[in-house]
C-alpha atoms as a PDB file:
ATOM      1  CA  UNK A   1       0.000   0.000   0.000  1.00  0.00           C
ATOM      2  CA  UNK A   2       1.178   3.766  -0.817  1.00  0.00           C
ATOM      3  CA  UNK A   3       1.807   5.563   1.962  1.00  0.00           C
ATOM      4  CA  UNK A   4       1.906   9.563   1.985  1.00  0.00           C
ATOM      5  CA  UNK A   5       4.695  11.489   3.109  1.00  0.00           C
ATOM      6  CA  UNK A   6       3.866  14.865   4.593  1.00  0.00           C
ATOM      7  CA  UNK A   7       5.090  17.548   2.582  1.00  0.00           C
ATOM      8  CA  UNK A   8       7.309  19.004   5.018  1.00  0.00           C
ATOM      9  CA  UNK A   9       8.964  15.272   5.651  1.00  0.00           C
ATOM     10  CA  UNK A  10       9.630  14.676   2.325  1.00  0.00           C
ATOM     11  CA  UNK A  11      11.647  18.521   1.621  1.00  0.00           C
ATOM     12  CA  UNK A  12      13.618  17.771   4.475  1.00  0.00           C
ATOM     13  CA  UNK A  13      14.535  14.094   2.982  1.00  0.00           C
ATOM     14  CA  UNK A  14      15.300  15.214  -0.053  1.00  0.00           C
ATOM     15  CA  UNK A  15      17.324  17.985   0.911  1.00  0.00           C
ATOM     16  CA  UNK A  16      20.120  16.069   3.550  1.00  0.00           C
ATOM     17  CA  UNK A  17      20.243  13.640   0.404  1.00  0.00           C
ATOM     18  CA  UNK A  18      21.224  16.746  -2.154  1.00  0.00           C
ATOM     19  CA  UNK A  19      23.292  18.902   0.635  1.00  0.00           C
ATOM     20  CA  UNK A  20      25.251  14.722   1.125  1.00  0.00           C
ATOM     21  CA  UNK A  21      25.633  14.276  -2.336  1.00  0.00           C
ATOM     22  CA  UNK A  22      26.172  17.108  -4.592  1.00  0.00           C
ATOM     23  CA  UNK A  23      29.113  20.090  -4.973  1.00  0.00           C
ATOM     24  CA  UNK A  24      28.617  23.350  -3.259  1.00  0.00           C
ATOM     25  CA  UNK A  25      26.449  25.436  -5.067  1.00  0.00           C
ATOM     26  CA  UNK A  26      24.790  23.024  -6.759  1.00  0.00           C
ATOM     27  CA  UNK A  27      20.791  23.163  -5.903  1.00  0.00           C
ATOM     28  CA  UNK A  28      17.269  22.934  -7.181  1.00  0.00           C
ATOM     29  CA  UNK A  29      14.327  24.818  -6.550  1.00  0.00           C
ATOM     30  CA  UNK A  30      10.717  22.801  -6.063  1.00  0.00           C
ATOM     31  CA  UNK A  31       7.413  23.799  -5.453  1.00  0.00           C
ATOM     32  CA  UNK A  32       5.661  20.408  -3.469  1.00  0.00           C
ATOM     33  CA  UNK A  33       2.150  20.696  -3.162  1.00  0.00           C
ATOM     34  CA  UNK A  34      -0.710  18.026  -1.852  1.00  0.00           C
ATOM     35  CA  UNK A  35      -4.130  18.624  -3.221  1.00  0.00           C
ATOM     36  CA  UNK A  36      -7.373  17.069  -1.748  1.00  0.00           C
ATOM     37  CA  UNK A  37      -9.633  16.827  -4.488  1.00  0.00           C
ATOM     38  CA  UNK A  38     -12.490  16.278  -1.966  1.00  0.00           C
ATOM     39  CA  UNK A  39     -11.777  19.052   0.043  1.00  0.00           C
ATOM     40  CA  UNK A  40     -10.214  21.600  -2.598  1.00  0.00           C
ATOM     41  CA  UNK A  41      -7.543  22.365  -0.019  1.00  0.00           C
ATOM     42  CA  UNK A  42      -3.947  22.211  -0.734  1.00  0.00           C
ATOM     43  CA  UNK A  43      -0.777  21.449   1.406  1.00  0.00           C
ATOM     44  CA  UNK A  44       2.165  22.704  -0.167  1.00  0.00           C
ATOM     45  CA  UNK A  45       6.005  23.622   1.187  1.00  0.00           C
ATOM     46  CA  UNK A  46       7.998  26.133  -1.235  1.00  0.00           C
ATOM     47  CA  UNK A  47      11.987  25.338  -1.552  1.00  0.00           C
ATOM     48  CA  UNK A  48      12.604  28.866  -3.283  1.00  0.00           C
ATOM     49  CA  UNK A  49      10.586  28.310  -6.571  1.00  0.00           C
ATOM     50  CA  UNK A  50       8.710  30.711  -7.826  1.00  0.00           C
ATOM     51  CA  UNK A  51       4.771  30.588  -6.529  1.00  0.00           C
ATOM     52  CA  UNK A  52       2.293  28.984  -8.887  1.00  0.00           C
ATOM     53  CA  UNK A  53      -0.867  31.244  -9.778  1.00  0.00           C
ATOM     54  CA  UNK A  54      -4.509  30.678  -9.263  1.00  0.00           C
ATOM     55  CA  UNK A  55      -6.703  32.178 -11.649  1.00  0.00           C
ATOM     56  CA  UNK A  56     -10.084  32.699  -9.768  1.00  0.00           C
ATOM     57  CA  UNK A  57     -13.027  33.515 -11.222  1.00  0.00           C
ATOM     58  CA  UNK A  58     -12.342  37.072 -10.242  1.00  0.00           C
ATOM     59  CA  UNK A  59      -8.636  37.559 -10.616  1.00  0.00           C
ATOM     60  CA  UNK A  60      -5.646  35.854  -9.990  1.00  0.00           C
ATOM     61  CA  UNK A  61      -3.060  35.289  -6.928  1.00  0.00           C
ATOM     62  CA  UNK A  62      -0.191  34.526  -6.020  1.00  0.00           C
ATOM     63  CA  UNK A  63      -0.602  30.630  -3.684  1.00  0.00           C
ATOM     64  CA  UNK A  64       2.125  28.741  -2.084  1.00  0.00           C
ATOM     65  CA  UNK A  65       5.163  31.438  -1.861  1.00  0.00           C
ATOM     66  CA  UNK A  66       8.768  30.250  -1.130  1.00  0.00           C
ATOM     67  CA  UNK A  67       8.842  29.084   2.775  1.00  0.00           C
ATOM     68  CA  UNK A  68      12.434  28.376   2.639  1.00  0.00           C
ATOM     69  CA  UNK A  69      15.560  28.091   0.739  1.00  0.00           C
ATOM     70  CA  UNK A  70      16.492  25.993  -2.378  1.00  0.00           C
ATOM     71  CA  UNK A  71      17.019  22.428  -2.099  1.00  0.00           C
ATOM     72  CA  UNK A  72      21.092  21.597  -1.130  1.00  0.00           C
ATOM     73  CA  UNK A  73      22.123  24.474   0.105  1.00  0.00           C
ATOM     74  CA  UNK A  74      22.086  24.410   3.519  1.00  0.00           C
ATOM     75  CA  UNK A  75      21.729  21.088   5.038  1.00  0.00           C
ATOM     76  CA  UNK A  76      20.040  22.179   8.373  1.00  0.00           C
ATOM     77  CA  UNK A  77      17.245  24.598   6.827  1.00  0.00           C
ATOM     78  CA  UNK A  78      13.715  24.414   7.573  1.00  0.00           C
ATOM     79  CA  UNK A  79      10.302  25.064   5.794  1.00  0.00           C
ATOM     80  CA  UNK A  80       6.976  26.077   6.459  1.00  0.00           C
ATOM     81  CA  UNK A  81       4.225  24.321   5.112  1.00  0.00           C
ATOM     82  CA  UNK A  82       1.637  26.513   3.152  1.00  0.00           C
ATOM     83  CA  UNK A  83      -1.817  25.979   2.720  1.00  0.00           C
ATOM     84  CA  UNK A  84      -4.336  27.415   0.122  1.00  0.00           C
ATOM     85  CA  UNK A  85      -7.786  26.884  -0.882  1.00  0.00           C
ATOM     86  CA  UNK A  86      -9.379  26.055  -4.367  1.00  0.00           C
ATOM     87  CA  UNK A  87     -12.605  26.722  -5.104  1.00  0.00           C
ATOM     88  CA  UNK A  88     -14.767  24.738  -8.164  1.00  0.00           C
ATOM     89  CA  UNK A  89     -13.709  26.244 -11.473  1.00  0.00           C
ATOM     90  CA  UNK A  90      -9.932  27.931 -10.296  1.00  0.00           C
ATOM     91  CA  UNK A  91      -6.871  27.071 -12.317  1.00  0.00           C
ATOM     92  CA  UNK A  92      -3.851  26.485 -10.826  1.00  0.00           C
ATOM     93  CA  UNK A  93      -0.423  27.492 -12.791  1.00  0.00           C
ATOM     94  CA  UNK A  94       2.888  26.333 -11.975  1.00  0.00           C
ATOM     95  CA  UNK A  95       6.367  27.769 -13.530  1.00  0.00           C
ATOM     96  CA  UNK A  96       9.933  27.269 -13.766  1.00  0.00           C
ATOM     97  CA  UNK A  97      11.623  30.681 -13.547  1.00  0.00           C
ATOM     98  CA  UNK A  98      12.554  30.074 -17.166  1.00  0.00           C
ATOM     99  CA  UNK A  99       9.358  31.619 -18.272  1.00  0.00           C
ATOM    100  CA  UNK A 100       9.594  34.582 -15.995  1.00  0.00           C
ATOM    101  CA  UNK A 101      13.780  35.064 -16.832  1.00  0.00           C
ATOM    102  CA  UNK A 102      13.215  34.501 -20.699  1.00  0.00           C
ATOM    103  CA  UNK A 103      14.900  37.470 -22.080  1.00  0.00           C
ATOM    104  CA  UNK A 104      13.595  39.615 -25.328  1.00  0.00           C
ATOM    105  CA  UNK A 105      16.394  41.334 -27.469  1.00  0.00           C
ATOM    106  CA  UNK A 106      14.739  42.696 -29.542  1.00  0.00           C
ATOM    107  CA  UNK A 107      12.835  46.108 -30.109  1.00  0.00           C
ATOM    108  CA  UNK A 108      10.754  47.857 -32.893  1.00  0.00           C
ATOM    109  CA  UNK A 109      13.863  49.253 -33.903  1.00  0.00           C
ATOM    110  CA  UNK A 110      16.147  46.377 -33.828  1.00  0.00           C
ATOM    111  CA  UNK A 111      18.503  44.706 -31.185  1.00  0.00           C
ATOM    112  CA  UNK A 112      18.289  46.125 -27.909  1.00  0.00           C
ATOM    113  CA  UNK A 113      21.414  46.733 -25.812  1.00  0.00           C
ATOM    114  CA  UNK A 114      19.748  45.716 -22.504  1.00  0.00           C
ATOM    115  CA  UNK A 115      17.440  42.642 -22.639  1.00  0.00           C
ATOM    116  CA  UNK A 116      14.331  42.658 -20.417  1.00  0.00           C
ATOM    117  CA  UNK A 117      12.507  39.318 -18.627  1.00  0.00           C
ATOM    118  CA  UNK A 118       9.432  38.329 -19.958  1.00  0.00           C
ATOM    119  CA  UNK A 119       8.275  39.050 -16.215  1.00  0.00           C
ATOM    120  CA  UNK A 120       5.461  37.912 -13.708  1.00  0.00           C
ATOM    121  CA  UNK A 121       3.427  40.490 -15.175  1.00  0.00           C
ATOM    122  CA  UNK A 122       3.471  39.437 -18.594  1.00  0.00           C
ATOM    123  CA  UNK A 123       2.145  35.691 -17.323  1.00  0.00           C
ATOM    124  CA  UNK A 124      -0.172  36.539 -14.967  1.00  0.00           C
ATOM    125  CA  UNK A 125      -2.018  38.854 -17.625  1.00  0.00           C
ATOM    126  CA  UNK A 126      -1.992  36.081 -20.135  1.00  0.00           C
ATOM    127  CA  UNK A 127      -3.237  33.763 -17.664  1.00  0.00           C
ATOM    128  CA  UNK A 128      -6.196  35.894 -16.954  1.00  0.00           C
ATOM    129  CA  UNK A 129      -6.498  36.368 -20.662  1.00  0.00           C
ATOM    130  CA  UNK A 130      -7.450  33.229 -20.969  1.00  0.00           C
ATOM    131  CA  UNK A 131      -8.981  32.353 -18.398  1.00  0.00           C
ATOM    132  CA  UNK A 132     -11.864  29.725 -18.740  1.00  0.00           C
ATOM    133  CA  UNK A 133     -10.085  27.582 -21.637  1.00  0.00           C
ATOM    134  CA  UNK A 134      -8.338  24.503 -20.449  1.00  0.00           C
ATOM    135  CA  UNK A 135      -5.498  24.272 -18.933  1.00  0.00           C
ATOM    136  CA  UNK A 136      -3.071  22.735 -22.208  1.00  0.00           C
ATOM    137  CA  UNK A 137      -4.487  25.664 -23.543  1.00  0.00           C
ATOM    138  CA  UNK A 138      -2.908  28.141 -21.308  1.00  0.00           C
ATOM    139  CA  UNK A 139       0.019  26.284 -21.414  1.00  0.00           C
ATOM    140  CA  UNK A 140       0.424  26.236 -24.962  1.00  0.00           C
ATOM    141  CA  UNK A 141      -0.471  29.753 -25.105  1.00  0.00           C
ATOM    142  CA  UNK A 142       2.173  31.149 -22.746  1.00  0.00           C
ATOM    143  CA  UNK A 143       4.835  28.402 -24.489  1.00  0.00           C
ATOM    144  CA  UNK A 144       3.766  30.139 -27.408  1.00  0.00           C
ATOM    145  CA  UNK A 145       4.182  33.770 -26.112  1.00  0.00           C
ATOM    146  CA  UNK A 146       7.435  33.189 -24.082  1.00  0.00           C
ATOM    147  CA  UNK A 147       9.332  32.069 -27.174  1.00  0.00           C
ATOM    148  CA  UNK A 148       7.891  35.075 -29.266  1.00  0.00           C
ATOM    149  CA  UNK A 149       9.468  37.401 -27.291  1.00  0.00           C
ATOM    150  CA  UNK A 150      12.509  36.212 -27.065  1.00  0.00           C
ATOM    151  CA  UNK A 151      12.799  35.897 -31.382  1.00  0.00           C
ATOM    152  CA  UNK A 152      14.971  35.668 -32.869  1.00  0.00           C
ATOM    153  CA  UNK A 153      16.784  33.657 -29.871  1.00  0.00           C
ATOM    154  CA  UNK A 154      15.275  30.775 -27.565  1.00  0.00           C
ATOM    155  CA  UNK A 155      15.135  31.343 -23.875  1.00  0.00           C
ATOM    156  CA  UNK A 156      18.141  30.753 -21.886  1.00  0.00           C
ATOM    157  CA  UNK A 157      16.523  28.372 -19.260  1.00  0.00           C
ATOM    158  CA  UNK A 158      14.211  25.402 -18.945  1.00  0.00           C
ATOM    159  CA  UNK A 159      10.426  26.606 -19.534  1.00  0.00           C
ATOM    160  CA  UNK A 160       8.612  23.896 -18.185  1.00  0.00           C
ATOM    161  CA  UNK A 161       4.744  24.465 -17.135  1.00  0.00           C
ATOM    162  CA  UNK A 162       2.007  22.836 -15.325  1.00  0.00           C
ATOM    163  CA  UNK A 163      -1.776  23.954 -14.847  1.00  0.00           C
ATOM    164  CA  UNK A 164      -4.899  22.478 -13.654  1.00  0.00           C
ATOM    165  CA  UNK A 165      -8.357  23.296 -12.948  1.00  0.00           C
ATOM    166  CA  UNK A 166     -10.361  22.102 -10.570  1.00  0.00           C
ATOM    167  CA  UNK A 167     -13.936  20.976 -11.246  1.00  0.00           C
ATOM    168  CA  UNK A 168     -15.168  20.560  -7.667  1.00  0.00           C
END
């Protein structure tokens, strides 16, 4: 039989593994989140990823901020768990600061000398822009906006997404 392992458990696990078995510096951020489909509530502990959006029927919000430091870095930190609630019809959107960091060189008069990020801004309003479609949708959407801006480069990091929506 599966057994669960509290959220908070399992960050701690796997960070005296990584801060035993990796080089200094080396470390990964992770967003871990429990969701009780019954309920609508989710458990969630934040090792210094960026937090995932929830697009509500009425705007969206930030949900399960960082409550501690990247995995490996320090192998006595700690974590808070984070709880949040969804109601029937929210969306949940989760990031990899590669979609946030992408960088556009470009300007309507040619290559720009200081790139800019793609930003939270710029996902959150195309989030709410399409709010209501399904979730692949979003994702392909934002995929599909992220590597516009950065023409005629690709972005510089991973840009790996993750949405869902909850039906009740």
């Amino acid at each position: 039989a599966a057994q669960e392992v509290p959220p908070l458990d399992l960050v701690h696990m796997l960070n005296v593994s990584q801060s035993a078995r990796t080089q200094r510096g080396v470390f990964c951020t992770m967003l871990y989140a429990v969701f009780d489909p019954a309920s609508g509530e989710v458990v969630c502990v934040n090792a210094g990823h960026p937090p995932a959006l929830c697009v509500r029927k009425h705007g969206t919000e930030m949900v399960g901020p960082p409550t501690g430091p990247p995995i490996g870095i320090f192998a006595d930190a700690s974590w808070e768990e984070g709880r949040f609630h969804l109601d029937p019809g929210d969306a949940i959107f989760l990031y990899t600061d590669g979609i946030v960091e992408a960088r556009g060189v470009t300007t309507s008069h040619g290559i720009d000398k200081k790139p800019e990020e793609y930003g939270l801004q710029a996902l959150r309003q195309l989030t709410e822009d399409f709010r209501g479609e399904a979730p692949e949708v979003v994702v392909r959407e934002v995929l599909r906006d992220v590597f516009r801006y950065t023409e005629p480069m690709t972005p510089h990091d991973d840009c790996t997404l993750l949405s869902l929506r909850y039906r009740g």
